[in-house]
Protein backbone atom coordinates (compact mmCIF):
# COMPACT_ATOMS: atom_id res chain seq x y z
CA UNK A 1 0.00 0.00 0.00
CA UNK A 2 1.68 3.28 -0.84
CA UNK A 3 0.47 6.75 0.44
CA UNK A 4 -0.66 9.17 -1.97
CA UNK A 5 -2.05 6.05 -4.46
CA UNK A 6 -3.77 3.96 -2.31
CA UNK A 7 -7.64 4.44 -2.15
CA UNK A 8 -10.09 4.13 0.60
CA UNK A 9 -11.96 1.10 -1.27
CA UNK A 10 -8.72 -0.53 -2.49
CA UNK A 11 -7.24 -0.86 0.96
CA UNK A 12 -10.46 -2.10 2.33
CA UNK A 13 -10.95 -4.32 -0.34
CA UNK A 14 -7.14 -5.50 -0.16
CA UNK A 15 -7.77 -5.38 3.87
CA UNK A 16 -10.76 -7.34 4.71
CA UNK A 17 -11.75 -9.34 1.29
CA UNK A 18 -8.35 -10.58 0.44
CA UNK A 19 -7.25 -12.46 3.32
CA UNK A 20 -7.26 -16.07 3.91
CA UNK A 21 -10.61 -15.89 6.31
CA UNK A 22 -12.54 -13.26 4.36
CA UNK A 23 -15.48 -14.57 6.02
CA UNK A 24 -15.14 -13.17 9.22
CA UNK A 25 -15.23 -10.03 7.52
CA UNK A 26 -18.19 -10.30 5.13
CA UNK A 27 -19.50 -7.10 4.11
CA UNK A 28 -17.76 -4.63 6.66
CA UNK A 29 -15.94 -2.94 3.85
CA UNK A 30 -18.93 -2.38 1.90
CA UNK A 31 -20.33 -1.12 5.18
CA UNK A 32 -17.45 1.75 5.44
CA UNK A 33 -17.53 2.80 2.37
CA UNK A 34 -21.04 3.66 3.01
CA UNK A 35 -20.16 5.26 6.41
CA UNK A 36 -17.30 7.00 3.93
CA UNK A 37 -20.05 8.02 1.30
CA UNK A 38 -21.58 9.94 4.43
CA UNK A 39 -18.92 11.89 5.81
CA UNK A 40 -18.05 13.05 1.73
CA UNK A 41 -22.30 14.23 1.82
CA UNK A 42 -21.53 15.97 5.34
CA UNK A 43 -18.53 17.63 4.49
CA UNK A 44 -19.78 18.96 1.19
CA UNK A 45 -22.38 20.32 3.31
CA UNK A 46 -19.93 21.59 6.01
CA UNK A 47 -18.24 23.76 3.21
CA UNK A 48 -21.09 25.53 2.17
CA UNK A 49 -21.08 27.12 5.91
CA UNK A 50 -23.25 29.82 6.25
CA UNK A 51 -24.68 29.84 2.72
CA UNK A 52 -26.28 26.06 3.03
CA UNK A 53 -28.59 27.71 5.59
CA UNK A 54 -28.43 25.08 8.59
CA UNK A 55 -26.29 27.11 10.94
CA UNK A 56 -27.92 28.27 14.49
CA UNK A 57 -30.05 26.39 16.24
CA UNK A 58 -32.27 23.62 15.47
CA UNK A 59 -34.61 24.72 18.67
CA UNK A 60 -34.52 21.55 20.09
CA UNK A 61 -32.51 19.50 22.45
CA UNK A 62 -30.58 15.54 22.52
CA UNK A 63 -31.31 12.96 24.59
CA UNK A 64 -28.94 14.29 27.03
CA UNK A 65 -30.58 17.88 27.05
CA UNK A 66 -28.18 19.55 25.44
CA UNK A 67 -29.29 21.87 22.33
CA UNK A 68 -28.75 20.60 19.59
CA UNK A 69 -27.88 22.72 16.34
CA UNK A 70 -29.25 22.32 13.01
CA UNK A 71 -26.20 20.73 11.65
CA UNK A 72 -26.77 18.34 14.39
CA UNK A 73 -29.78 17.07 12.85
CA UNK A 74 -28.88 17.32 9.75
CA UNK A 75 -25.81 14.96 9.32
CA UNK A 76 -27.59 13.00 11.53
CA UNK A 77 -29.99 12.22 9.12
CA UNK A 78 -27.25 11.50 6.11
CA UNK A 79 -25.90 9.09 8.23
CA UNK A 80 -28.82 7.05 8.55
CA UNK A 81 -30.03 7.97 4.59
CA UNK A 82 -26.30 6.41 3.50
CA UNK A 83 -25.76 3.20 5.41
CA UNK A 84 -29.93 1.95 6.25
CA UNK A 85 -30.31 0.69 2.76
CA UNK A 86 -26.99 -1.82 1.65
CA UNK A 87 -28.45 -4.57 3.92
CA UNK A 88 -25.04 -4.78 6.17
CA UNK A 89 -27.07 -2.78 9.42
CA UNK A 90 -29.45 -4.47 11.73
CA UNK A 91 -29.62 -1.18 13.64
CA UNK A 92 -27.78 2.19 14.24
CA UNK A 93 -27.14 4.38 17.47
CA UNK A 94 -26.50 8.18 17.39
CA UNK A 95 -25.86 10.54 20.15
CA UNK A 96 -28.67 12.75 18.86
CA UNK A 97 -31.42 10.03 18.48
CA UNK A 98 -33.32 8.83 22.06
CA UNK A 99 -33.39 5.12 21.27
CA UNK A 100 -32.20 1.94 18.71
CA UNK A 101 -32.92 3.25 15.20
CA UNK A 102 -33.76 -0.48 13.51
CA UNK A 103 -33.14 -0.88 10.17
CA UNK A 104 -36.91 -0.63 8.37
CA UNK A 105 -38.37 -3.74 7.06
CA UNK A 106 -37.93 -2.03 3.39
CA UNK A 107 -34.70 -2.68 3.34
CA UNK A 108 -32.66 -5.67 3.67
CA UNK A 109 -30.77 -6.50 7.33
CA UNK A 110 -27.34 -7.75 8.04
CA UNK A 111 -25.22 -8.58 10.82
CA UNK A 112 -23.70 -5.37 12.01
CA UNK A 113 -24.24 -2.42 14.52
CA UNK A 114 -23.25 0.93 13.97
CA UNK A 115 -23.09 3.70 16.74
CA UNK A 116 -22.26 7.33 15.59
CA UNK A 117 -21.59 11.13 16.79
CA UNK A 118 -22.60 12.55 13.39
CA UNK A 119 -21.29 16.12 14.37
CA UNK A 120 -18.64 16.31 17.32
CA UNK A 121 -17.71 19.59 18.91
CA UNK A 122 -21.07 21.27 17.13
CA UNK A 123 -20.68 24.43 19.28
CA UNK A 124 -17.29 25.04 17.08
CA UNK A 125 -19.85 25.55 14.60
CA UNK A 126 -20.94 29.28 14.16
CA UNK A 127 -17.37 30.28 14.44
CA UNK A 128 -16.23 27.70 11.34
CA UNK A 129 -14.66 25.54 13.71
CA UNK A 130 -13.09 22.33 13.35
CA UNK A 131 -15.81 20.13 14.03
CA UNK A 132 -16.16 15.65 12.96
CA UNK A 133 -17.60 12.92 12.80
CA UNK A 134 -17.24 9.63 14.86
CA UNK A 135 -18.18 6.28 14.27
CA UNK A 136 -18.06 2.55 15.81
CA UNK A 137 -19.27 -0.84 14.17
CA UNK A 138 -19.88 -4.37 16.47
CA UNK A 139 -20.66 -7.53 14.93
CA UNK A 140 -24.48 -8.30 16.28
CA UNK A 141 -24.10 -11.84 18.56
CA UNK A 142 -27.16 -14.28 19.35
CA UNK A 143 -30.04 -15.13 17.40
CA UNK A 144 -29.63 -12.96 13.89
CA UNK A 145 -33.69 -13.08 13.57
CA UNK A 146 -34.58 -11.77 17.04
CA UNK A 147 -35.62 -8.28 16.91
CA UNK A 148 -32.84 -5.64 18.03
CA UNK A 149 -32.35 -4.39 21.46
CA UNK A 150 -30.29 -1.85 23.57
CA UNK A 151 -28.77 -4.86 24.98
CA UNK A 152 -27.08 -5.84 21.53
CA UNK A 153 -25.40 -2.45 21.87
CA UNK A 154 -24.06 -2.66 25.63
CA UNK A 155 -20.52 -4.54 25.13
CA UNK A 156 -16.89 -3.32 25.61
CA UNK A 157 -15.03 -1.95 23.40
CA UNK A 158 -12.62 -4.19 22.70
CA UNK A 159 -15.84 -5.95 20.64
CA UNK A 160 -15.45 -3.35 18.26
CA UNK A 161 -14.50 -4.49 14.82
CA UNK A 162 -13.82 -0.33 13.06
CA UNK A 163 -13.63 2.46 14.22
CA UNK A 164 -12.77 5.51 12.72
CA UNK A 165 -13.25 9.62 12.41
CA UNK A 166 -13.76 12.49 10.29
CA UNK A 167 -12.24 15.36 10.55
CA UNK A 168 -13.39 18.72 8.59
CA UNK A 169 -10.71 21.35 8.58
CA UNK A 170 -8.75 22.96 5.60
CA UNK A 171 -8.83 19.25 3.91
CA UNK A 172 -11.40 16.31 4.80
CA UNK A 173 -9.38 13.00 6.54
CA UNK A 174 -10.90 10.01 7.96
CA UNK A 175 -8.93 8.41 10.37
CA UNK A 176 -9.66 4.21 10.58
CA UNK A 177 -8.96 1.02 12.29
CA UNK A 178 -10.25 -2.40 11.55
CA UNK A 179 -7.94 -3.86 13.98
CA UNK A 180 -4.50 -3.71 11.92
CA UNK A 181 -3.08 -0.22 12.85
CA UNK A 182 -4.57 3.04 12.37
CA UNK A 183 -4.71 4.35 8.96
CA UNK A 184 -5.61 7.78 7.35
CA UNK A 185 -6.88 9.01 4.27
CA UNK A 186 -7.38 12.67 2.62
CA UNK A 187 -10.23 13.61 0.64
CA UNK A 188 -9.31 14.58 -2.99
CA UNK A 189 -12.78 16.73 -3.99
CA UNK A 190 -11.82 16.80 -7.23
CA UNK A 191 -12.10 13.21 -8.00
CA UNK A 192 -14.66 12.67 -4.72
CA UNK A 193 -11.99 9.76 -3.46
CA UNK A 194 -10.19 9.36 -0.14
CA UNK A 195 -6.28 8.79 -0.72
CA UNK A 196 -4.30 6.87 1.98
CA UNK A 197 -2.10 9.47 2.63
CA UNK A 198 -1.04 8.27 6.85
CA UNK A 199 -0.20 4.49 7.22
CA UNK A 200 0.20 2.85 10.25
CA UNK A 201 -0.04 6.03 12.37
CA UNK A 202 1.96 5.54 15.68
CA UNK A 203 1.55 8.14 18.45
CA UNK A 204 5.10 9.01 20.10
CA UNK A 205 5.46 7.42 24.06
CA UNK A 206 6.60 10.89 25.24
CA UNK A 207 5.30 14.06 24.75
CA UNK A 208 5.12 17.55 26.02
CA UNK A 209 1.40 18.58 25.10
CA UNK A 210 -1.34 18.31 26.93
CA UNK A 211 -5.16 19.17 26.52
CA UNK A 212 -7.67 19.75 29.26
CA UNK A 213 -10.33 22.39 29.72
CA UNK A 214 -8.82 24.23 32.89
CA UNK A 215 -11.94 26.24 33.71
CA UNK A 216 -12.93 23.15 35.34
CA UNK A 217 -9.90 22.80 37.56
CA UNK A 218 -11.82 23.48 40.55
CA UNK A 219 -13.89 20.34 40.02
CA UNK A 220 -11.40 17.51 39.50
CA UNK A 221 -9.79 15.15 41.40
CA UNK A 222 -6.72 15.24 43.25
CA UNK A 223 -4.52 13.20 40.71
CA UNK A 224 -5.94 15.10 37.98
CA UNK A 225 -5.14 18.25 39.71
CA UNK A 226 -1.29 16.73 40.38
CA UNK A 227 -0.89 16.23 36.81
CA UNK A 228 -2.06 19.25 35.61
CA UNK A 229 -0.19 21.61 38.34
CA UNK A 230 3.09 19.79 37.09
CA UNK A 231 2.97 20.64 33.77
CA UNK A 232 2.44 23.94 34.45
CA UNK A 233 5.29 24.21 36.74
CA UNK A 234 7.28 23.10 33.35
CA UNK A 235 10.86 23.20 33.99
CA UNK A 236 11.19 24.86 37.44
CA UNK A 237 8.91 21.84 38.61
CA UNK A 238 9.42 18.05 39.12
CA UNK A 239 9.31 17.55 35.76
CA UNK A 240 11.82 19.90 34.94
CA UNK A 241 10.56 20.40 31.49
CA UNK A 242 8.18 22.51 29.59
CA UNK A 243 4.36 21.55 28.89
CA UNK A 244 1.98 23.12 26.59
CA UNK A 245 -1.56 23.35 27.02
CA UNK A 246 -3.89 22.73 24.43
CA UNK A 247 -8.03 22.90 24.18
CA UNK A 248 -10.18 22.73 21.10
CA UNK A 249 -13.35 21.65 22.50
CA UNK A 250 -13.61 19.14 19.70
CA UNK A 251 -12.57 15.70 20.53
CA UNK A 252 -12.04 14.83 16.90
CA UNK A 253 -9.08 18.22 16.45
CA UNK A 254 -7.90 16.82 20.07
CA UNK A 255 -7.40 13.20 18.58
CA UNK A 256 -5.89 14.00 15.61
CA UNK A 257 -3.45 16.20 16.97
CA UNK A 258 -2.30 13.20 19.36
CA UNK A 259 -2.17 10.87 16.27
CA UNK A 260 -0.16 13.62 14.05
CA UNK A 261 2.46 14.56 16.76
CA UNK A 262 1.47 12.96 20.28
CA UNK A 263 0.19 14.30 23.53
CA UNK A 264 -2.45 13.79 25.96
CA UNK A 265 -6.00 14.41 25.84
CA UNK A 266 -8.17 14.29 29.55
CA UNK A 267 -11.45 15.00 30.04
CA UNK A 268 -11.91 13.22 33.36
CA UNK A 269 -13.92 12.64 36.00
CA UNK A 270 -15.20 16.00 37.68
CA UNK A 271 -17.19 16.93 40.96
CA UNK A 272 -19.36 19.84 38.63
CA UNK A 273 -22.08 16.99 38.37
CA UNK A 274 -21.80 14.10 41.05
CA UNK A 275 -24.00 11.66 39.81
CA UNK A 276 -22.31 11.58 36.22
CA UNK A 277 -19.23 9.24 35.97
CA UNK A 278 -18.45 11.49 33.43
CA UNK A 279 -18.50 13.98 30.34
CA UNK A 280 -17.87 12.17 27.08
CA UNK A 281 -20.01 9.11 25.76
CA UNK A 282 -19.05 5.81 25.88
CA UNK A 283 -20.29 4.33 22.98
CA UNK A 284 -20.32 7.35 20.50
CA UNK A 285 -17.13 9.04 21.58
CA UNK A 286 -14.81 6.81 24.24
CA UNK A 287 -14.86 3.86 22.81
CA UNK A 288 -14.34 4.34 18.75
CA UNK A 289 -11.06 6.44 19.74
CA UNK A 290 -9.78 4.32 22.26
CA UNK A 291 -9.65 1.52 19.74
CA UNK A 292 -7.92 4.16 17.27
CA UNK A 293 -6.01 5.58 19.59
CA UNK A 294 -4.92 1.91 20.97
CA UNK A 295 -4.21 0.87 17.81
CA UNK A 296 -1.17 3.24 17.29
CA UNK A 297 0.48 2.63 20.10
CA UNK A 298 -0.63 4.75 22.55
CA UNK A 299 -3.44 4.17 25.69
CA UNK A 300 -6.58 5.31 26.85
CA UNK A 301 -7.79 4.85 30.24
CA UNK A 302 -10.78 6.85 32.07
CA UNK A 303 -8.13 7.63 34.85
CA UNK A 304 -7.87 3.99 37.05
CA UNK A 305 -8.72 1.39 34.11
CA UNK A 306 -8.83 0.59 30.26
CA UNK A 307 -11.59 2.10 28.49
CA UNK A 308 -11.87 -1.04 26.80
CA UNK A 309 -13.20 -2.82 29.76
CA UNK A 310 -15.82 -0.97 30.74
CA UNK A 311 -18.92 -2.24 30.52
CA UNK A 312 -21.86 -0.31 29.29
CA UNK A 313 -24.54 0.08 31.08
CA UNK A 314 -26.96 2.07 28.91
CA UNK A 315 -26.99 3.83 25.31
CA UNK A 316 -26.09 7.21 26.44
CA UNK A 317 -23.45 6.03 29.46
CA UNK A 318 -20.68 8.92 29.68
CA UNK A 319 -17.31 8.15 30.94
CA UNK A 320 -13.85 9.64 32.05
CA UNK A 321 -11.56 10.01 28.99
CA UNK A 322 -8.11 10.25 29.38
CA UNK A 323 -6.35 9.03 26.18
CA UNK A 324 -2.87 9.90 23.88
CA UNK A 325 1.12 9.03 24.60
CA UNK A 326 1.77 6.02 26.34
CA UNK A 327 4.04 7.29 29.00
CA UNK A 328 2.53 10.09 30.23
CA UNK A 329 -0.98 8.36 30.49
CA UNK A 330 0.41 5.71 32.94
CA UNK A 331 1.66 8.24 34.79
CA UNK A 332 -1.62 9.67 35.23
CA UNK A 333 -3.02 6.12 36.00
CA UNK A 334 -0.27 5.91 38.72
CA UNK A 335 -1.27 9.01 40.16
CA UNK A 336 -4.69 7.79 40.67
CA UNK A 337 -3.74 4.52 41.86
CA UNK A 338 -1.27 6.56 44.80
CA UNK A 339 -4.30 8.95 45.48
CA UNK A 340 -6.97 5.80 45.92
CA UNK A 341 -4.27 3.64 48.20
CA UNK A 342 -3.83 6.95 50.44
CA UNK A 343 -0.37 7.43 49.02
CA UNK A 344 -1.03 10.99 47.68
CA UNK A 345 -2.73 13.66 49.66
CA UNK A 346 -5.24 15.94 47.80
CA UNK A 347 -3.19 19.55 46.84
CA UNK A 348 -4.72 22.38 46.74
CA UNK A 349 -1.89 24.18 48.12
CA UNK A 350 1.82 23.93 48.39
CA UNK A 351 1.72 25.10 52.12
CA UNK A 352 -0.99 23.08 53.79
CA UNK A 353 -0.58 19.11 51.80
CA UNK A 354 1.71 16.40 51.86
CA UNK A 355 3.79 18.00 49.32
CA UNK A 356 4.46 21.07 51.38
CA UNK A 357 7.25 23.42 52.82
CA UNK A 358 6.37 21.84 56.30
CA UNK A 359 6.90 19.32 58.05
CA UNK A 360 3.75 16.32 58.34
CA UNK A 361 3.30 16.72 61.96
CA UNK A 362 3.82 20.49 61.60
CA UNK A 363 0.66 21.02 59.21
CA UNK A 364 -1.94 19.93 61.75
């Protein structure tokens, strides 16, 4: 496979229908080219900006009460219009519909799942943002003729057979895994193909880029809060090198950054809203870029185990994310296994903790 020759259907087609066992594959390439057909509809749409008269709001909200724009609803739909019909779905999930979209009896159904954030960081949108698309596919298990459930969609990541994103900036790349390294490919418009233009992305152990929204500092948890204070100490710290913050408020520009060059992405746990285990969904958002992310080499955890392993409770389950270069993510899981053995005080302060300018017995 060479870069700048090498087209989306080719490699899936030299991928997943050439091997010895194409069976085990049957019809997933079909499938992403579909999903692939989508994202080309979206991001024609996504160029027009302004002009294609679906910015603003779409006076309604998601599931999770959030507004959602007109965009929003929009790609929504062309995900649905491009990949219900081929007779590879048995059912789709999408952070802006309530429940299990099921495949209409007009159509044809097959053996796979698809689960989709058809527009991340939307609120990017009205300033022409980078905004994307992610996507996740399972292979449905059990009885093929049964009608679909929730419960076909609740499994762990590491089930996932592709995942992959889009990514709208100044060109169009989607960014894929079907479990043999993470791949990308650049839209050409002018002959409507996507190019392989990244092979076998791998994400460097070390880095010195981080990305966390700090206005929420004041909610997180101590090891977060260790982390975070460290970098920014930079090289007069215990690091004794520079850090530089970064924050998009688009997961997709905060992944691909980490694939392109490395770093660390965290949106953890926080105290803003107790009862929520977290920000980011699990089977829309956590999942499909832990498996990318994973398969270049680097790790995603939600702060004290793999992302992988976590085991969905509902459609719309949100978890901690904290994904990108290898080493600096177990650090953070270290810090959060020292903070939950009693190891590591909570700072707040560098006069009144365990990592003070006093003594222990002097603090109290």
């Amino acid at each position: 496979m060479q870069d700048g020759r090498t087209t989306l259907s080719k490699y899936l087609i030299d991928t997943l229908d050439r091997q010895p066992s194409p069976v085990a594959a049957t019809g997933l390439s079909a499938l992403l080219i579909d999903v692939a057909a989508a994202i080309k509809t979206i991001s024609a749409t996504l160029t027009k900006g302004a002009l294609s008269g679906n910015y603003g709001s779409a006076q309604s909200v998601n599931t999770h009460g959030e507004e959602q724009k007109k965009l929003d609803v929009a790609t929504n739909e062309i995900f649905v219009q491009h990949c219900e019909w081929d007779g590879l779905l048995a059912a789709m999930v999408s952070e802006e519909m309530d429940t299990v979209y099921t495949i209409p009896s007009t159509y044809p159904r097959g053996e796979y799942l698809l689960a989709f954030d058809p527009l991340d960081g939307s609120s990017n949108i009205d300033i022409n943002g980078v905004v994307g698309s992610i996507f996740s596919v399972l292979r449905r298990t059990g009885d093929q003729e049964a009608p679909v459930s929730e419960a076909d969609f609740l499994r762990p990541g590491h089930e996932q057979v592709a995942a992959g994103y889009a990514i709208y900036g100044p060109s169009t790349m989607l960014v894929l895994s079907v479990g043999n390294g993470t791949h990308g490919f650049t839209l050409e418009r002018d002959v409507g193909n996507f190019v392989l233009t990244h092979s076998d992305i791998r994400i460097p152990e070390d880095t010195g880029e981080f990305a966390i929204n700090a206005s929420n500092e004041r909610f997180w948890e101590p090891p977060v809060r260790r982390y975070v204070q460290e970098c920014k100490d930079g090289r007069s710290g215990c690091r004794e090198r520079d850090f530089n913050m970064r924050w998009i408020a688009s997961m997709v520009a905060e992944v691909h950054r980490i694939l392109m060059r490395g770093g660390v992405f965290l949106y953890p746990r926080d105290f803003r809203t107790p009862q929520m285990e977290g920000r980011l969904r699990l089977l829309y958002e956590a999942n499909p870029m832990s498996f990318l992310v994973e398969q270049a080499g680097g790790v995603a955890i939600t702060g004290r185990e793999r992302i992988f392993d976590v085991a969905p409770r509902a459609l719309h389950q949100r978890a901690p994310v904290i994904l990108g270069s290898k080493n600096e993510v177990e650090r953070i899981q270290r810090y959060h296994s020292e903070y939950d053995r009693g190891e590591d005080k909570p700072y707040t302060s560098p006069l009144f903790n365990k990592r003070s300018l006093f003594l222990p017995e002097a603090s109290t």
